[in-house]
N, C-alpha and C. Protein backbone atom coordinates (compact mmCIF):
# COMPACT_ATOMS: atom_id res chain seq x y z
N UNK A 1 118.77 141.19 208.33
CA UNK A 1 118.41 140.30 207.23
C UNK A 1 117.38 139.26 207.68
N UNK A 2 117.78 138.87 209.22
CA UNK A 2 116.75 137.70 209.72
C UNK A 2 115.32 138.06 209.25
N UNK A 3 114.95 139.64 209.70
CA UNK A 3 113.63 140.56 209.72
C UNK A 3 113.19 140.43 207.93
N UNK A 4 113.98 140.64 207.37
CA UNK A 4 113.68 140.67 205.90
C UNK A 4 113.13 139.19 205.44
N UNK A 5 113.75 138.23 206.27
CA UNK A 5 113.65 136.82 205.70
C UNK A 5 112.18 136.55 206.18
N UNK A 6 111.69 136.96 207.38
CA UNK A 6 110.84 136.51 208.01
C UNK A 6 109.63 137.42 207.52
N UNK A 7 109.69 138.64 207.14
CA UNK A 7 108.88 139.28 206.37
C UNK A 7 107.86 138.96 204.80
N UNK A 8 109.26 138.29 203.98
CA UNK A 8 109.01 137.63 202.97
C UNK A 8 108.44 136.43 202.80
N UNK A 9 108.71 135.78 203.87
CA UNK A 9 107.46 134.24 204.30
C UNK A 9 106.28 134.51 204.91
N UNK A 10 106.29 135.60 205.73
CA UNK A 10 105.04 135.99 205.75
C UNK A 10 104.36 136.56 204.92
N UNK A 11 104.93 137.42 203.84
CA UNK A 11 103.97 137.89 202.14
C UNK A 11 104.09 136.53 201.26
N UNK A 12 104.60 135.40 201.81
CA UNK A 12 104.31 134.06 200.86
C UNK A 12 103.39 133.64 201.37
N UNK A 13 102.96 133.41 202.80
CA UNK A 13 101.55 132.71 202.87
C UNK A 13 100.68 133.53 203.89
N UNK A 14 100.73 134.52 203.11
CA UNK A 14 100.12 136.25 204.04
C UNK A 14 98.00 135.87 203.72
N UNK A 15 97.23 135.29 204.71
CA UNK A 15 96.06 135.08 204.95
C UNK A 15 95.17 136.22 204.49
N UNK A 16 95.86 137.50 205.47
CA UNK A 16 95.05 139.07 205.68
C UNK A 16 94.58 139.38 204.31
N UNK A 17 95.85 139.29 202.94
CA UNK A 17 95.27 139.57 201.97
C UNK A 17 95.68 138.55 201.10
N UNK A 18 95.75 138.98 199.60
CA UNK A 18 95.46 137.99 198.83
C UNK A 18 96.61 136.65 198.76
N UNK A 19 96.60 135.48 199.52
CA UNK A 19 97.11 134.36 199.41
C UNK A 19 98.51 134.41 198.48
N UNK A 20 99.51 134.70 198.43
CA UNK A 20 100.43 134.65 197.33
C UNK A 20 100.55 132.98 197.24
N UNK A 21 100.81 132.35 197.99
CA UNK A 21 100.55 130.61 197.86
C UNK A 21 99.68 130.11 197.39
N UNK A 22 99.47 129.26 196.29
CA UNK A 22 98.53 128.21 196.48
C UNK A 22 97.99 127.26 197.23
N UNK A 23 96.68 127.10 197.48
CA UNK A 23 96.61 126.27 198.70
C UNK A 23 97.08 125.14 198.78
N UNK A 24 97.09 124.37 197.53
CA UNK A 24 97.80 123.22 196.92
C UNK A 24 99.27 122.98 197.87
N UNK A 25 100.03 124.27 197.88
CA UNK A 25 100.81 124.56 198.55
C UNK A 25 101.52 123.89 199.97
N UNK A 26 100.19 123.98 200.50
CA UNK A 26 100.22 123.86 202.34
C UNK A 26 100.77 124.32 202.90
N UNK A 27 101.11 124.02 204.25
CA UNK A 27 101.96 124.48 205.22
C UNK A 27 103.06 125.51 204.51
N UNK A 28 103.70 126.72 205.16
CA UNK A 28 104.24 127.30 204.59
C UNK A 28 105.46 127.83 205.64
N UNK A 29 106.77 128.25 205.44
CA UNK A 29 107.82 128.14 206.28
C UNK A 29 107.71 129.48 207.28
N UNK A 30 107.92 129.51 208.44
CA UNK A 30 107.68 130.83 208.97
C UNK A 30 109.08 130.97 210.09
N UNK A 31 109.63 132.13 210.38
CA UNK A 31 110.74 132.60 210.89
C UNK A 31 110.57 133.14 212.49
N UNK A 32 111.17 132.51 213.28
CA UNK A 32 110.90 132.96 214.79
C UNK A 32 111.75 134.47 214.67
N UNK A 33 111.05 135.50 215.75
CA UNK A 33 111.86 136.73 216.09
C UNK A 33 113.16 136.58 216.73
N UNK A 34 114.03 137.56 216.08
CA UNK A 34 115.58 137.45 216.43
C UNK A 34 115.34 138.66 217.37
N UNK A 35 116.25 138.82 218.30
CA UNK A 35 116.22 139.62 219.16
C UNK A 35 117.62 140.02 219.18
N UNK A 36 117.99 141.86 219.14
CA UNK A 36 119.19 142.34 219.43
C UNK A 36 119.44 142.74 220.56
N UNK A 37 120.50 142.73 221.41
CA UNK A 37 121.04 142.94 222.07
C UNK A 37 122.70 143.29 222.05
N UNK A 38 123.20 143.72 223.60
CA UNK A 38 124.74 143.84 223.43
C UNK A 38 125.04 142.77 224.64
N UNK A 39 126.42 142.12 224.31
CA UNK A 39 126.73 141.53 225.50
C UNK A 39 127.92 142.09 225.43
N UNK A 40 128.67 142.59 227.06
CA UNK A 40 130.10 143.00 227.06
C UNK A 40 130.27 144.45 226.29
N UNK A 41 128.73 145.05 225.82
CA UNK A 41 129.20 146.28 224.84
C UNK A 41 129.28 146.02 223.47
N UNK A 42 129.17 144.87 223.14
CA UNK A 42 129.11 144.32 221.61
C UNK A 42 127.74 143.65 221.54
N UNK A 43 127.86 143.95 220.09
CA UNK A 43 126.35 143.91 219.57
C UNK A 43 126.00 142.37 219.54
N UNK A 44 125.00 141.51 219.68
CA UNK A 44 124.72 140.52 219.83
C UNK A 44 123.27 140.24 219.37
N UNK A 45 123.20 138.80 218.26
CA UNK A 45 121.40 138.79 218.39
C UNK A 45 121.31 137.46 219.34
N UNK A 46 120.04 137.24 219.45
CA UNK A 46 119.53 136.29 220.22
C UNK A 46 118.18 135.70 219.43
N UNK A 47 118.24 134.32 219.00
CA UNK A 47 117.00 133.83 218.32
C UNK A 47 116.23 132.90 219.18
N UNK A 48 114.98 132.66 218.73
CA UNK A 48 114.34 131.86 219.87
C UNK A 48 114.98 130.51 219.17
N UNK A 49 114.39 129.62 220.52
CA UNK A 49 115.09 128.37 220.31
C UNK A 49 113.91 127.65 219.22
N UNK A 50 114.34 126.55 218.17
CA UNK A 50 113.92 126.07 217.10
C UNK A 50 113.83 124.43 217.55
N UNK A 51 112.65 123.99 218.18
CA UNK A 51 112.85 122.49 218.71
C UNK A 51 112.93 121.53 217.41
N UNK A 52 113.31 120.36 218.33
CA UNK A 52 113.19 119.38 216.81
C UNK A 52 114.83 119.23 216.16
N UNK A 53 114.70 118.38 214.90
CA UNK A 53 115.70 117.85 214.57
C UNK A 53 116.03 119.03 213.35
N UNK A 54 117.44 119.46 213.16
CA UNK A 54 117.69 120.51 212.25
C UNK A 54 118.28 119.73 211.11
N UNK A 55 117.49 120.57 209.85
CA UNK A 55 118.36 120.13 208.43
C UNK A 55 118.37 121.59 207.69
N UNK A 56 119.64 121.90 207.22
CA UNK A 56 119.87 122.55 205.80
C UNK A 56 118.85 122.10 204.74
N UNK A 57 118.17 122.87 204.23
CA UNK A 57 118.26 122.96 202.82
C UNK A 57 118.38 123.36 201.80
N UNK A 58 118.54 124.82 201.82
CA UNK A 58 119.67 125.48 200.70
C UNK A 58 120.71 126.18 201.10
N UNK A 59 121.67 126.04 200.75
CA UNK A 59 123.10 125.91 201.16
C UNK A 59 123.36 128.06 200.96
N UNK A 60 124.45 128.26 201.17
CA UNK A 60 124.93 129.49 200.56
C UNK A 60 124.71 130.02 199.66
N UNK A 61 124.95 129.48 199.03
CA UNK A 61 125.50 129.25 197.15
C UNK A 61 124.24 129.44 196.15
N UNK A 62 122.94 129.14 197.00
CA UNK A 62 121.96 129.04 196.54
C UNK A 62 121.53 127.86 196.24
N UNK A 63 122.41 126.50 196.06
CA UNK A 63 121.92 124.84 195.75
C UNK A 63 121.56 124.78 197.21
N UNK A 64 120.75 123.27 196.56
CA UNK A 64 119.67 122.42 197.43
C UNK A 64 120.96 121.92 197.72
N UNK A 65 120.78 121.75 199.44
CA UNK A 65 121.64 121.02 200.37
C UNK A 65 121.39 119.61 200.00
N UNK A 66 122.11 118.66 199.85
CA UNK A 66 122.05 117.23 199.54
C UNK A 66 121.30 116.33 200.69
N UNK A 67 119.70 116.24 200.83
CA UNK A 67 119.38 115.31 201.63
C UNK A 67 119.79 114.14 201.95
N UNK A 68 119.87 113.81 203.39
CA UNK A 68 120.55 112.45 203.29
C UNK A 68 120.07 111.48 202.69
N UNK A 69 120.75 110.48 202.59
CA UNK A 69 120.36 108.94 202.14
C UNK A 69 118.83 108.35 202.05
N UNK A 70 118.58 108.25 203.40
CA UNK A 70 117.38 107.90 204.43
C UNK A 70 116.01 109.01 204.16
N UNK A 71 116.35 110.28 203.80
CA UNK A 71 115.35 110.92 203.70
C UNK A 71 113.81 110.91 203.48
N UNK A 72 112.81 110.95 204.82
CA UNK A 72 111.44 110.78 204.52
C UNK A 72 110.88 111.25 203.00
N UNK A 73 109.46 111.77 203.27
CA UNK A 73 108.45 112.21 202.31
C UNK A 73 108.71 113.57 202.79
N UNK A 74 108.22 113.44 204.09
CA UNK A 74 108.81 115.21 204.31
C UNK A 74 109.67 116.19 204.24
N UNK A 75 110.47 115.34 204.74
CA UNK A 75 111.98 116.52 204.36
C UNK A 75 112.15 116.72 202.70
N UNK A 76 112.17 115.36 201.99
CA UNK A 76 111.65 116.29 200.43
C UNK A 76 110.72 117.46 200.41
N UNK A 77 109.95 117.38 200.95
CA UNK A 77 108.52 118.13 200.69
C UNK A 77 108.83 119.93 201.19
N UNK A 78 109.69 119.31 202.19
CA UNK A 78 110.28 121.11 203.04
C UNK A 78 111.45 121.21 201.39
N UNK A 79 112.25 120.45 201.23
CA UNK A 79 113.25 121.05 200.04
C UNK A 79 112.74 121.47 199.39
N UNK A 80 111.71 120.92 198.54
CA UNK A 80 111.08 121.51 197.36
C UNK A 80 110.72 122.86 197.52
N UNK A 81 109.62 123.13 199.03
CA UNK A 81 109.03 124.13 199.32
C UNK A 81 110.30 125.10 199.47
N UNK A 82 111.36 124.75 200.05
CA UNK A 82 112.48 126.30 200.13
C UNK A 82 112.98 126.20 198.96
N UNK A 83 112.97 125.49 197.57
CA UNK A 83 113.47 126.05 196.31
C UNK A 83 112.58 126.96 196.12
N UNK A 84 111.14 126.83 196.11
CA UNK A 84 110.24 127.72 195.96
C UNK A 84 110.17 129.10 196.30
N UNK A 85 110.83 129.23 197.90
CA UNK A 85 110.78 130.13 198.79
C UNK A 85 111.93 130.90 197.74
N UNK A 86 113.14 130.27 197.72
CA UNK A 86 113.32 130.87 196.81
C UNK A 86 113.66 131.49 195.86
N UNK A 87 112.86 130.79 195.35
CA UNK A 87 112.29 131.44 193.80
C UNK A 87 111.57 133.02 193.80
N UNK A 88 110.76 132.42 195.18
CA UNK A 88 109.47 133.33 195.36
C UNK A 88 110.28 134.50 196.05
N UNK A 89 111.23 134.91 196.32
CA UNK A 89 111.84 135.92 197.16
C UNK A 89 112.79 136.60 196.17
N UNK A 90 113.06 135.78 195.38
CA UNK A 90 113.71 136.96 194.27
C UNK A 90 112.84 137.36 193.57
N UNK A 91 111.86 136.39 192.70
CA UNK A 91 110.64 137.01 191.95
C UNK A 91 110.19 138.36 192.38
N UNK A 92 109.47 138.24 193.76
CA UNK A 92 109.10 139.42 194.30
C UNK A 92 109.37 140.21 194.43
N UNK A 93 110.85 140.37 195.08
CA UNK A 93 111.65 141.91 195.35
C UNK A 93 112.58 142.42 194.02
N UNK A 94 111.72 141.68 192.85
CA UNK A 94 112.15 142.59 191.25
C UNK A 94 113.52 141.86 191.00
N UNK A 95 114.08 140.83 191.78
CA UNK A 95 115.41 140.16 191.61
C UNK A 95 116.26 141.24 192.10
N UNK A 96 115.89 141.51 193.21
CA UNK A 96 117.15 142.71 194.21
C UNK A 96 117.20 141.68 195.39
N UNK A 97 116.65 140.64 195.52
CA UNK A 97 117.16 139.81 197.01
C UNK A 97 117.06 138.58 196.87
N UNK A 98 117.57 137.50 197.20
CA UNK A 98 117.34 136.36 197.24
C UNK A 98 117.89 135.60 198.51
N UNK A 99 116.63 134.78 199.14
CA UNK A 99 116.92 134.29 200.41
C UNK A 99 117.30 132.59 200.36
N UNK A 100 118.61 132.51 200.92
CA UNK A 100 119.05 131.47 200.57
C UNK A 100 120.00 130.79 202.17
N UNK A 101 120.77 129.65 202.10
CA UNK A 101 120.75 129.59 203.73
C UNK A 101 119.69 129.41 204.27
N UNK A 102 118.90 128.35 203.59
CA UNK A 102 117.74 128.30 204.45
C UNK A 102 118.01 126.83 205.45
N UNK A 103 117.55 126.77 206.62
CA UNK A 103 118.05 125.62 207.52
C UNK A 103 116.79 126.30 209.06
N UNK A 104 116.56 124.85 209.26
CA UNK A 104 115.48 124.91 210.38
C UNK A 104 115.35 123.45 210.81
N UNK A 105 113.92 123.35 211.46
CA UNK A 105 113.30 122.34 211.99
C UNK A 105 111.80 121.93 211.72
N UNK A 106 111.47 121.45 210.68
CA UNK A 106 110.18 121.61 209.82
C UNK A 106 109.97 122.96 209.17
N UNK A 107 108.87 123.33 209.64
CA UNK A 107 108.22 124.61 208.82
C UNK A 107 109.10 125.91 209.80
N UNK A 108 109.79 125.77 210.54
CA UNK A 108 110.90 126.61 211.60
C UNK A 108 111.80 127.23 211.34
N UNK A 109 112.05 128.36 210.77
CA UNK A 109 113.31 128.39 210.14
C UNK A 109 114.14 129.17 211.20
């Protein structure tokens, strides 16, 4: 699923061909490679490490995780952008997927 998630942010702000983002847009969220492995004979992934300070912002369920109190300009600015994300991930795959659980470290997911 990681591969699927990270696929779909890259056809949101995919350069090679036609821009699905507006540039208006900006910065756009992108997914480090998960790596499988076994440890002990059991299956195991391994993600790269995500520096920086971590926040949720859409929960399970599909709601916006409740920013804290204190919350900059930015961390709004990442919420908004993963309602978008998505939006933009069910839109696309005809409403057969929706990527939700989104949580990182800026544009890091």
């Amino acid at each position: 699923m990681h591969e699927v998630a990270r696929h779909l942010t890259k056809k949101l702000q995919s350069i090679e061909t036609e821009s699905q983002a507006p540039k208006e847009m900006g910065e756009c969220f992108q997914y480090n490679h998960v790596y499988f492995t076994t440890i002990n004979e059991q299956p195991a992934t391994v993600e790269e490490f995500v520096p920086g300070p971590f926040a949720k912002l859409i929960n399970n369920d599909g709601k916006k995780a409740k920013p804290p109190e204190d919350a900059d300009d930015v961390l709004k600015d990442l919420s908004a952008k993963a309602e978008c994300l998505v939006h933009y991930t069910y839109e696309s795959s005809n409403q057969q997927l929706m990527l939700l659980d989104i949580q990182g470290s800026g544009y890091c997911l």
